[in-house]
Protein backbone atom coordinates (compact mmCIF):
# COMPACT_ATOMS: atom_id res chain seq x y z
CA UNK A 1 235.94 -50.41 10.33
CA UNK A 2 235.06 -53.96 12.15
CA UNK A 3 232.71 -56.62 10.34
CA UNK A 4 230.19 -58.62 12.28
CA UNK A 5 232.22 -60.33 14.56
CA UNK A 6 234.38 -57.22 15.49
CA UNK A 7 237.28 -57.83 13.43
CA UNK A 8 239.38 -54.85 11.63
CA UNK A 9 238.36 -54.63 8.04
CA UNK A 10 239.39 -51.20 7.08
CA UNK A 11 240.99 -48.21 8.49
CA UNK A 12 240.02 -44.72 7.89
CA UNK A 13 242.17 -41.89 8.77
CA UNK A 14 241.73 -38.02 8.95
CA UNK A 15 244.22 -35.36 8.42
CA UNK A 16 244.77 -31.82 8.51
CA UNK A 17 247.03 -29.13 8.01
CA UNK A 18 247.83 -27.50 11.60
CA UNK A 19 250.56 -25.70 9.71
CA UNK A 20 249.08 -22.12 9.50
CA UNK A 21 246.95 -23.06 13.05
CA UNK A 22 251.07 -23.02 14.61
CA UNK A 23 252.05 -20.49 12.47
CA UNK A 24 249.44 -18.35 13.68
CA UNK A 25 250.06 -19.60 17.42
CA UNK A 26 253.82 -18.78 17.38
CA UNK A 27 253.27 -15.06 16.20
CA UNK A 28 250.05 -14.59 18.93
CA UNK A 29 253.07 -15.84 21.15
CA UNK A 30 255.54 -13.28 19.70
CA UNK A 31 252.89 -10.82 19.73
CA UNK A 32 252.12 -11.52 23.47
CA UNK A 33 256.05 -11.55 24.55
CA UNK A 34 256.63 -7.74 22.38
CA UNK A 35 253.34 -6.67 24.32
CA UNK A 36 254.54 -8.12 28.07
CA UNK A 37 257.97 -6.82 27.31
CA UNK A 38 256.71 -3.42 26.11
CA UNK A 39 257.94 0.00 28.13
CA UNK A 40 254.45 1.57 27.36
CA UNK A 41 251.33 0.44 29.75
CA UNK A 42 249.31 -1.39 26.58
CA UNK A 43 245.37 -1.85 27.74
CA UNK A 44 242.41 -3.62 26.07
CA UNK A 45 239.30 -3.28 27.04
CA UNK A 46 235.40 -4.30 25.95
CA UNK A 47 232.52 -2.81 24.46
CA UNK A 48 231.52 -2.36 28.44
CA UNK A 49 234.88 -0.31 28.91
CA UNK A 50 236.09 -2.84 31.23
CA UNK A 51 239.95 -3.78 31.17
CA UNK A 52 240.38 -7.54 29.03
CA UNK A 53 243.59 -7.54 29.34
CA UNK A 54 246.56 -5.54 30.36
CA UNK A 55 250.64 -5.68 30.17
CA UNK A 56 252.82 -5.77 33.48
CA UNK A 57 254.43 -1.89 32.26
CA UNK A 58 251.02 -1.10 34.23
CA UNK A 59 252.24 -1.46 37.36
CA UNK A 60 255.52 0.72 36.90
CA UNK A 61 253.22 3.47 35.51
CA UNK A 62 250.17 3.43 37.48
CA UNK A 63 251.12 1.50 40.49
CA UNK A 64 248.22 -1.50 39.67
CA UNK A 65 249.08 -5.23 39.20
CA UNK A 66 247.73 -6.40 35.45
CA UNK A 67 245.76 -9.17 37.76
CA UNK A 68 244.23 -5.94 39.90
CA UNK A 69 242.91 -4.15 37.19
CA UNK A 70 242.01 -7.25 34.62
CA UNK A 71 237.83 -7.12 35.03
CA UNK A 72 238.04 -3.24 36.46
CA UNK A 73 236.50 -0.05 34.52
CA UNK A 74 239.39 1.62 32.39
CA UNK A 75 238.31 4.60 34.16
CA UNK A 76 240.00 3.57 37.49
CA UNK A 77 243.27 4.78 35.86
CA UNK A 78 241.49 8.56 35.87
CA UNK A 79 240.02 11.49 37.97
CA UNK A 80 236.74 11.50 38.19
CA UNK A 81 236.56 14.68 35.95
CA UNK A 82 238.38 12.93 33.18
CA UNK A 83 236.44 9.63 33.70
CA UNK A 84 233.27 11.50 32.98
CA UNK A 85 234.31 13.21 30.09
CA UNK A 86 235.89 9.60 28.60
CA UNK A 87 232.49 7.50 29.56
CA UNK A 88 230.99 10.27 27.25
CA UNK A 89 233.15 10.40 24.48
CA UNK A 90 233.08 6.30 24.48
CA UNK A 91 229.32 6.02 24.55
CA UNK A 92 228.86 8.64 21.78
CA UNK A 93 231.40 6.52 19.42
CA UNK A 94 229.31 2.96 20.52
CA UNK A 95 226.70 4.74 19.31
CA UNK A 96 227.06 7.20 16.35
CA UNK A 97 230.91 6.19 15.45
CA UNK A 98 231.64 9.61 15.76
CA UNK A 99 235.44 9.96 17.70
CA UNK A 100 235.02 13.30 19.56
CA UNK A 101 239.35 12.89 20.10
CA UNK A 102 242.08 12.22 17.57
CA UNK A 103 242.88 8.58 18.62
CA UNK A 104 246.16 8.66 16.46
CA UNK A 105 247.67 10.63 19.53
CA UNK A 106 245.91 12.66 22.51
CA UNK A 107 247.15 13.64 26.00
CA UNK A 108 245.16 13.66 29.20
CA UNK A 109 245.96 13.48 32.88
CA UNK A 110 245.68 9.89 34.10
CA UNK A 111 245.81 8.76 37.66
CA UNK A 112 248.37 6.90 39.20
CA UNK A 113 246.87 4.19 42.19
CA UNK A 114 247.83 6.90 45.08
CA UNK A 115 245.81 9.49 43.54
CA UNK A 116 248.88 11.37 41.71
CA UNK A 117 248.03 12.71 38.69
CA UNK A 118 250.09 11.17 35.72
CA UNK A 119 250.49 13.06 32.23
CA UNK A 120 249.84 10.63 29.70
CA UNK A 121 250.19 10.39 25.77
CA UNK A 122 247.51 7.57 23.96
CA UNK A 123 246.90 5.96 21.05
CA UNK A 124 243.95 3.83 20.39
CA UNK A 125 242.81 1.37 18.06
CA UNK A 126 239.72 -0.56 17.29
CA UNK A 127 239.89 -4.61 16.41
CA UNK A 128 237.20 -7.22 16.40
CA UNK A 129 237.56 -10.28 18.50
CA UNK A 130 235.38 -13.07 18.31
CA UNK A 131 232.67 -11.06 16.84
CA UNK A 132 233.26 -8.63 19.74
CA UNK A 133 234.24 -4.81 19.43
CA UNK A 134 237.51 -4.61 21.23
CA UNK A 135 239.32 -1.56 21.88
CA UNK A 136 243.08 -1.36 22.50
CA UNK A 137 245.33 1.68 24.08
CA UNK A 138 248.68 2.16 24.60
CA UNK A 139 249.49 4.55 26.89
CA UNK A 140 252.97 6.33 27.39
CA UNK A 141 254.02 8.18 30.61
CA UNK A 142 254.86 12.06 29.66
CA UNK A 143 256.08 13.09 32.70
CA UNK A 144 259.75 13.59 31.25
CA UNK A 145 258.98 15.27 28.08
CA UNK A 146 256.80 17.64 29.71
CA UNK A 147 259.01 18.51 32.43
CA UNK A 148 261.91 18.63 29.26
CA UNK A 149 259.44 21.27 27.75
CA UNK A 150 258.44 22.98 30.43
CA UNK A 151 262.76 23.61 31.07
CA UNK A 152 262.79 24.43 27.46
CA UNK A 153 260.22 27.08 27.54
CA UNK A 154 261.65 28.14 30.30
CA UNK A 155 265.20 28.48 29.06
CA UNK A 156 263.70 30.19 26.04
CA UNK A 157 262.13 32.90 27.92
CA UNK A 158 265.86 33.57 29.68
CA UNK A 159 267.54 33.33 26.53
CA UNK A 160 264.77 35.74 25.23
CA UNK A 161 265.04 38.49 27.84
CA UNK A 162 268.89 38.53 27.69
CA UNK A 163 268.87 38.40 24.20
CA UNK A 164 266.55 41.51 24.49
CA UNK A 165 268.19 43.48 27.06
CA UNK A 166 271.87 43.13 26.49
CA UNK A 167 273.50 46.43 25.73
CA UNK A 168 275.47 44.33 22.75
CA UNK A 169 274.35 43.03 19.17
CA UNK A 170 273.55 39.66 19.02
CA UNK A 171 272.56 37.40 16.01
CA UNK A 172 272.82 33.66 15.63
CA UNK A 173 272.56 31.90 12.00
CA UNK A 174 272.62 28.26 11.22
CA UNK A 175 275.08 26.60 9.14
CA UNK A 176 273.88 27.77 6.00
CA UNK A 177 273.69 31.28 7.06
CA UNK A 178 269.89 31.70 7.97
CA UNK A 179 269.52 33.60 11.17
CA UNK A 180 267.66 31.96 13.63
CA UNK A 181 267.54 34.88 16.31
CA UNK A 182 268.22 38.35 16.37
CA UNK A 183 267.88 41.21 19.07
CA UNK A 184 267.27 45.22 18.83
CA UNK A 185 270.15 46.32 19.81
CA UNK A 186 271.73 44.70 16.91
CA UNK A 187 269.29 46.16 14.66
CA UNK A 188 269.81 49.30 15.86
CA UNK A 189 273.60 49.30 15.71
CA UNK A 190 273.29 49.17 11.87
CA UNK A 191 270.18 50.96 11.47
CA UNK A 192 268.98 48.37 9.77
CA UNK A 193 264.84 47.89 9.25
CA UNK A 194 262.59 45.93 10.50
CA UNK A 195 261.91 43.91 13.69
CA UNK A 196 263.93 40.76 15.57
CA UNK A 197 261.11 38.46 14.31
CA UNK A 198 260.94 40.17 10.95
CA UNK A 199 264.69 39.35 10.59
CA UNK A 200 264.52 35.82 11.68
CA UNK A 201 265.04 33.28 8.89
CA UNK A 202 266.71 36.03 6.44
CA UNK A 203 269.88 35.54 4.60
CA UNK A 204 273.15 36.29 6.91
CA UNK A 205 274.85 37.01 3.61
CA UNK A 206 272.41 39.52 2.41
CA UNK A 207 272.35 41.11 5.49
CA UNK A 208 276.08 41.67 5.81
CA UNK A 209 276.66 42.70 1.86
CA UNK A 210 273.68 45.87 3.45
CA UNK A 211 275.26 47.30 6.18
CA UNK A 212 278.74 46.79 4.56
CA UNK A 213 278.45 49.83 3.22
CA UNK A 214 278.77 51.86 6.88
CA UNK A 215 282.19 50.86 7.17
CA UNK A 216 285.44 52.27 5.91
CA UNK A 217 285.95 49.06 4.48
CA UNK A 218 282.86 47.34 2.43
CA UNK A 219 284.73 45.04 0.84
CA UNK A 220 286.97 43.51 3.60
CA UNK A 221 283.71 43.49 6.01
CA UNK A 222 282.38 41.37 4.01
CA UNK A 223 285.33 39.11 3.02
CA UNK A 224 286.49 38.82 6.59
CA UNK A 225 283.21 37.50 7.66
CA UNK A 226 283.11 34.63 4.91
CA UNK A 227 286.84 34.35 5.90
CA UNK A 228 285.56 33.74 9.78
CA UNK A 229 282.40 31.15 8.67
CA UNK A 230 284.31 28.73 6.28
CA UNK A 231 287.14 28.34 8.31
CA UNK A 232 284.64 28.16 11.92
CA UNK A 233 286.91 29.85 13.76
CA UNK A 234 286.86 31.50 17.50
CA UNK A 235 287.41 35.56 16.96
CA UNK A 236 287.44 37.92 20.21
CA UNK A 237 287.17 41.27 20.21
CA UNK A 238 288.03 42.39 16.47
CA UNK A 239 288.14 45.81 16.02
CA UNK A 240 286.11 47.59 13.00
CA UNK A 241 286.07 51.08 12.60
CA UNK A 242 282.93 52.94 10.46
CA UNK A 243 282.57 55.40 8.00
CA UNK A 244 281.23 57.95 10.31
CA UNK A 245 283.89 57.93 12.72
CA UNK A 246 282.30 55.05 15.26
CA UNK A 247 283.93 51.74 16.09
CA UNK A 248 282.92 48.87 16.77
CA UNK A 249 284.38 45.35 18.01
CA UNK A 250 282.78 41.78 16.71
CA UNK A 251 283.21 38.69 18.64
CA UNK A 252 281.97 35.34 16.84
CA UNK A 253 281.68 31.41 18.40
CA UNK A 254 280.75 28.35 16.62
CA UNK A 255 277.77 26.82 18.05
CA UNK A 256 276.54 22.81 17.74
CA UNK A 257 272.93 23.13 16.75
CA UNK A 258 270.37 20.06 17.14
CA UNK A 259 270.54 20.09 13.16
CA UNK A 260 274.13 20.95 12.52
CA UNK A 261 276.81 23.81 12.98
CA UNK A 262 275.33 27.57 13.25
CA UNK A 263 277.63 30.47 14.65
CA UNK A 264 276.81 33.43 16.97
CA UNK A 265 277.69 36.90 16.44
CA UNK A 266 277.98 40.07 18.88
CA UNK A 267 278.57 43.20 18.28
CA UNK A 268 279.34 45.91 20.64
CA UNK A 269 279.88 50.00 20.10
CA UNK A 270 283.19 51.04 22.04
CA UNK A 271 283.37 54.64 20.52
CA UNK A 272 282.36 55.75 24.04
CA UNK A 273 284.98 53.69 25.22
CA UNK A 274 287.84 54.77 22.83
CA UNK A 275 286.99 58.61 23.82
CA UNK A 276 286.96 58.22 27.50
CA UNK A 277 290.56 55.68 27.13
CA UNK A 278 291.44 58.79 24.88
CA UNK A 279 290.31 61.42 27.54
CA UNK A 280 292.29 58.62 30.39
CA UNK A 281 295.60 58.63 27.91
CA UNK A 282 295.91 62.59 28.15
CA UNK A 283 295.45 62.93 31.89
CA UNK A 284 297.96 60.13 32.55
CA UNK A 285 300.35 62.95 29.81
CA UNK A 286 299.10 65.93 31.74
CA UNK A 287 299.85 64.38 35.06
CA UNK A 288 303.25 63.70 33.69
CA UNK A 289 304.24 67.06 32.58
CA UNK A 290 302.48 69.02 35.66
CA UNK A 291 305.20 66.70 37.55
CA UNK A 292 307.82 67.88 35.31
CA UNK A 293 306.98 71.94 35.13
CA UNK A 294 308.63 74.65 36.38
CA UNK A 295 306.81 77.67 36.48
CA UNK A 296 302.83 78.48 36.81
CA UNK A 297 302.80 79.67 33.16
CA UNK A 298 303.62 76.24 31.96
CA UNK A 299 301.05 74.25 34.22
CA UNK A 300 298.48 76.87 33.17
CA UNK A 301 299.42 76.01 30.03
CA UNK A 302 299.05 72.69 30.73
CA UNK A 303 295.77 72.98 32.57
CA UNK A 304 294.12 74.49 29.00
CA UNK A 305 295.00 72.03 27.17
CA UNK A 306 293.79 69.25 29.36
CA UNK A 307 290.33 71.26 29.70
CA UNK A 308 290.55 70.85 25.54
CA UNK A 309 291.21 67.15 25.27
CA UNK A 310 289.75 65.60 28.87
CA UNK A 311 287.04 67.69 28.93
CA UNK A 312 286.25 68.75 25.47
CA UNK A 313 286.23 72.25 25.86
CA UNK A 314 287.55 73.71 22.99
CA UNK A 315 287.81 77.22 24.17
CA UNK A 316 288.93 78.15 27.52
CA UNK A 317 291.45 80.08 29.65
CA UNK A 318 293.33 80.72 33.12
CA UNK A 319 293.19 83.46 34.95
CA UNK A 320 295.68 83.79 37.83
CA UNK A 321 295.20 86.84 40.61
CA UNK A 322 297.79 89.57 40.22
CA UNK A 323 299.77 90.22 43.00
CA UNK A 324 297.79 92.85 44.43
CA UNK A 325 294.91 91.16 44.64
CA UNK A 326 292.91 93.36 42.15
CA UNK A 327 292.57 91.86 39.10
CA UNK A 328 292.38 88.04 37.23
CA UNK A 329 294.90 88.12 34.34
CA UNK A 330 294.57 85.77 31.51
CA UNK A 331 298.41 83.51 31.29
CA UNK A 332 296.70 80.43 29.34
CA UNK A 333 294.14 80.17 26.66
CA UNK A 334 293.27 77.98 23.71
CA UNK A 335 293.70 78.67 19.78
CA UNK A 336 290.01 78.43 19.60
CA UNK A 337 289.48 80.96 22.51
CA UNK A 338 291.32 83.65 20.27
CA UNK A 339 289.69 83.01 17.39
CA UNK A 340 286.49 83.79 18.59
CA UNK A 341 287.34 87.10 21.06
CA UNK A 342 290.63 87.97 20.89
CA UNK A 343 293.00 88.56 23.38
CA UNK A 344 291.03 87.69 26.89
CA UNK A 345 290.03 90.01 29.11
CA UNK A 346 291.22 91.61 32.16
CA UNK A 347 288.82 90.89 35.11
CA UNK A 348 288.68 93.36 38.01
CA UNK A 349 286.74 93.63 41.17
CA UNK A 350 282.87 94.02 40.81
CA UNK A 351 282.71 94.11 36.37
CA UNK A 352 282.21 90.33 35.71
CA UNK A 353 280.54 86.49 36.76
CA UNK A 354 284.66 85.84 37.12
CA UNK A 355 285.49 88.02 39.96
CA UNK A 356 282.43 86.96 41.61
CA UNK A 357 283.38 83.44 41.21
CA UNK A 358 286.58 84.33 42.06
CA UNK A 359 285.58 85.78 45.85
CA UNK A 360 283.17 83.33 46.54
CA UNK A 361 285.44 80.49 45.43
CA UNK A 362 282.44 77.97 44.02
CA UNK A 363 282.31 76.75 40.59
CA UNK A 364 279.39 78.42 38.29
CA UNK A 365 277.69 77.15 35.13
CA UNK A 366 276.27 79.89 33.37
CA UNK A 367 273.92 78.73 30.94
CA UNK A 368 273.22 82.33 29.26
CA UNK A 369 275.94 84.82 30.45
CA UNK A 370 273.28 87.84 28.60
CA UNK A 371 271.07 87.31 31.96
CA UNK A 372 273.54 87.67 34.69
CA UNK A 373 273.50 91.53 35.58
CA UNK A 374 277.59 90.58 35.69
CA UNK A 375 278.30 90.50 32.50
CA UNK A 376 281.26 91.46 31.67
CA UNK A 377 281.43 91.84 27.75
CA UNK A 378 277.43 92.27 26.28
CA UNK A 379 278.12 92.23 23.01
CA UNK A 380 280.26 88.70 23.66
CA UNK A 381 279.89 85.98 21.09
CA UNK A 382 280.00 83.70 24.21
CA UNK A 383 276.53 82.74 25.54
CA UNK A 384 277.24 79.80 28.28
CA UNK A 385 280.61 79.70 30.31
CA UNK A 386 281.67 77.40 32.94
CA UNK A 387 283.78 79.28 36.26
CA UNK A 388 285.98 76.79 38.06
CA UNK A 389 288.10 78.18 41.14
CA UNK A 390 291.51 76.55 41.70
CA UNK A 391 293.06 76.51 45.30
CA UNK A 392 295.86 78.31 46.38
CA UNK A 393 298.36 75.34 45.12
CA UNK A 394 296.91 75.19 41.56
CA UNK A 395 294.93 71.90 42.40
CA UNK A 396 291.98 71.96 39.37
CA UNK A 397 289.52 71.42 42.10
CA UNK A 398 288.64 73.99 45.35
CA UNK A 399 290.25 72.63 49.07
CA UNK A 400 287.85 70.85 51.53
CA UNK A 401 287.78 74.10 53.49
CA UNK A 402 287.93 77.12 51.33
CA UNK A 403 290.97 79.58 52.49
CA UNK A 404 290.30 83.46 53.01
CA UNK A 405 290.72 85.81 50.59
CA UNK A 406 294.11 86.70 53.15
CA UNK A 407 295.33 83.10 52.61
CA UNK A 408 294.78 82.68 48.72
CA UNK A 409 298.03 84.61 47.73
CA UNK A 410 298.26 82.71 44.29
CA UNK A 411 295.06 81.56 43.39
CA UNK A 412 294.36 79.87 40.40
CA UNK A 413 291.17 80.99 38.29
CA UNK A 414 290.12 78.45 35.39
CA UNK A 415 287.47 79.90 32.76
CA UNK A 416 286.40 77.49 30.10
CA UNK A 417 284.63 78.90 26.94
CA UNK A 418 282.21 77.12 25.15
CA UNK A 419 281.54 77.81 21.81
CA UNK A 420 278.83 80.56 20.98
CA UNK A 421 275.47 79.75 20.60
């Protein structure tokens, strides 16, 4: 303050506290840095719908410059379909404050600056500026999770079809024995009710202490699989054998889950397997004593018993030509054969389906030996018989060219005898 003739008299000074007014400065600068350095395209726009302000993640995304789309309808980042349906949506909330969309999250296909279309995730948010309605989005390219889910879905469906047509059991469980996926075949293996998707999410441990009881060993079923699970162990091919005579074999891998450890199980049913290695085992035997015998009564002989145990045919015989040519005389039979007729028969020319076999040297299932008019026996127990010729050298199985009846001096005839029906 000056007096009349403009000399200081008094000073008065003004101050005020800019602290908050910097404090607030320095976090709008933080604020702007986080949003320029953001990974996600981060957009606000005006009550108009035109773009305020925009980070440079844009341009990565959607192929625009923040400066090229700063002043520009949000709806040049869309198709013209979605742009329609968003200028309606955005109008309706102006005007009613009704959201027709979840703004916490929704997805929509943007448009990238070429014309591509972009998936996109966004999240939106309302704040006032200046007593102005301003409308912030942040919007997150998708492209990679979808394609992620789209692989996943995909894998799924594989992993779904082999799981359901796989001729072995298969069930997975997570670490604290839940199962998580089941197929049929390992439903049916145990009998045990109920679908795949019925099953899911059951106890493992229930389930095994159920079926335990179809094998010869309950007990040690169940203790070797809590055996296999604590320990997480690898186990390949382990035999178990069931009450009923079946067998089965178990293989079991640890798995990594997303969420921890889990193990998967398979199951397969080798009985099949076991009879036709069994069946394999006595050919290999009869192959090594028809090298070793001497005399046509032992490989007959021989020749029954592999009919028995290859074939399964529990009652059957050989018949070998006599020397003059007139009759097939039993040398070979099985125990079960004479238990059910006797001594076999004689077969001469024109009284049975054998000598016809016999001269016309082709093998002949009979599948009711009452309705051939050749019958040799009608008050036989035997209702279906199977007629195999054997070539002149005893070979189970007739020559490419079948000999004359001249040339077959010591034919082989093979009868097998099914049991009576």
């Amino acid at each position: 303050m000056t007096d009349d003739s403009d000399n200081v008299v008094a000073i008065f000074s003004q101050f005020q506290d800019i602290t908050e007014r910097r404090t607030q400065r320095k976090e709008l600068e933080r604020h702007r840095e986080v949003i320029e350095s953001a990974s996600n395209t981060i957009i606000t726009i005006d009550e108009s719908n035109v773009v305020q302000s925009v980070n440079p993640a844009v341009e990565e995304t959607f192929g625009y410059s923040p400066a090229e789309l700063t002043g520009e309808p949000l709806t040049k980042l869309m198709s013209d379909a979605v742009a329609e349906r968003h200028r309606s949506g955005f109008e309706e909330y102006l005007r009613s404050g009704e959201k027709t969309l979840d703004w916490g999250y929704t997805e929509f296909e943007a448009q990238h600056r070429d014309g591509s279309p972009i998936p996109v995730g966004v999240t939106f948010g309302e704040v006032a500026y200046e007593e102005e309605r301003w409308f912030v989005g942040i919007l997150r390219d998708i492209s990679g999770e979808r394609a992620q889910k789209q692989e996943l879905e995909w894998t799924n469906a594989v992993f779904s079809t082999l799981l359901d047509t796989l001729p072995v059991g298969i069930i997975a469980e997570s670490e604290d024995r839940e199962v998580l996926a089941v197929n049929d075949r390992m439903l049916e293996l145990f009998d045990f009710p109920g679908s795949p998707a019925e099953t899911v999410g059951s106890d493992c441990e229930e389930i095994a202490e159920a079926v335990s009881e179809q094998f010869e060993d309950p007990e040690a079923f169940v203790d070797r699989i809590n055996e296999i699970v604590t320990a997480d162990i690898a186990v390949h091919e382990e035999t178990l054998d069931l009450a009923n005579g079946r067998t089965f074999v178990r293989t079991h891998e640890p798995i990594e889950l997303p969420d921890g450890k889990g193990h998967l199980w398979t199951y397969r049913d080798i009985t099949e397997q076991r009879a036709y290695e069994s069946r394999l085992a006595a050919l290999s035997e009869m192959a090594q004593e028809l090298i070793q015998a001497e005399s046509r009564q032992e490989i007959a002989e021989i020749g029954v018993e592999a009919a028995r145990d290859v074939l399964g045919l529990e009652a059957n015989a050989i018949h070998l030509v006599d020397d003059d040519r007139s009759a097939l005389v039993p040398v070979a039979g099985t125990d079960s054969l004479f238990d059910l007729i006797g001594e076999p028969p004689t077969f001469t020319a024109d009284d049975s389906i054998a000598w016809r076999v016999f001269e016309d040297n082709d093998a002949l299932a009979v599948d009711d030996t009452h309705d051939d008019p050749d019958i040799y026996n009608p008050d036989s127990p035997l209702r279906s018989e199977l007629h195999l010729p054997l070539g002149s050298t005893g070979s189970p199985s007739p020559p490419p060219r079948p000999p004359t009846r001249s040339t077959r001096k010591t034919s082989y005839w093979a009868r097998s005898w099914p049991a009576a029906s």
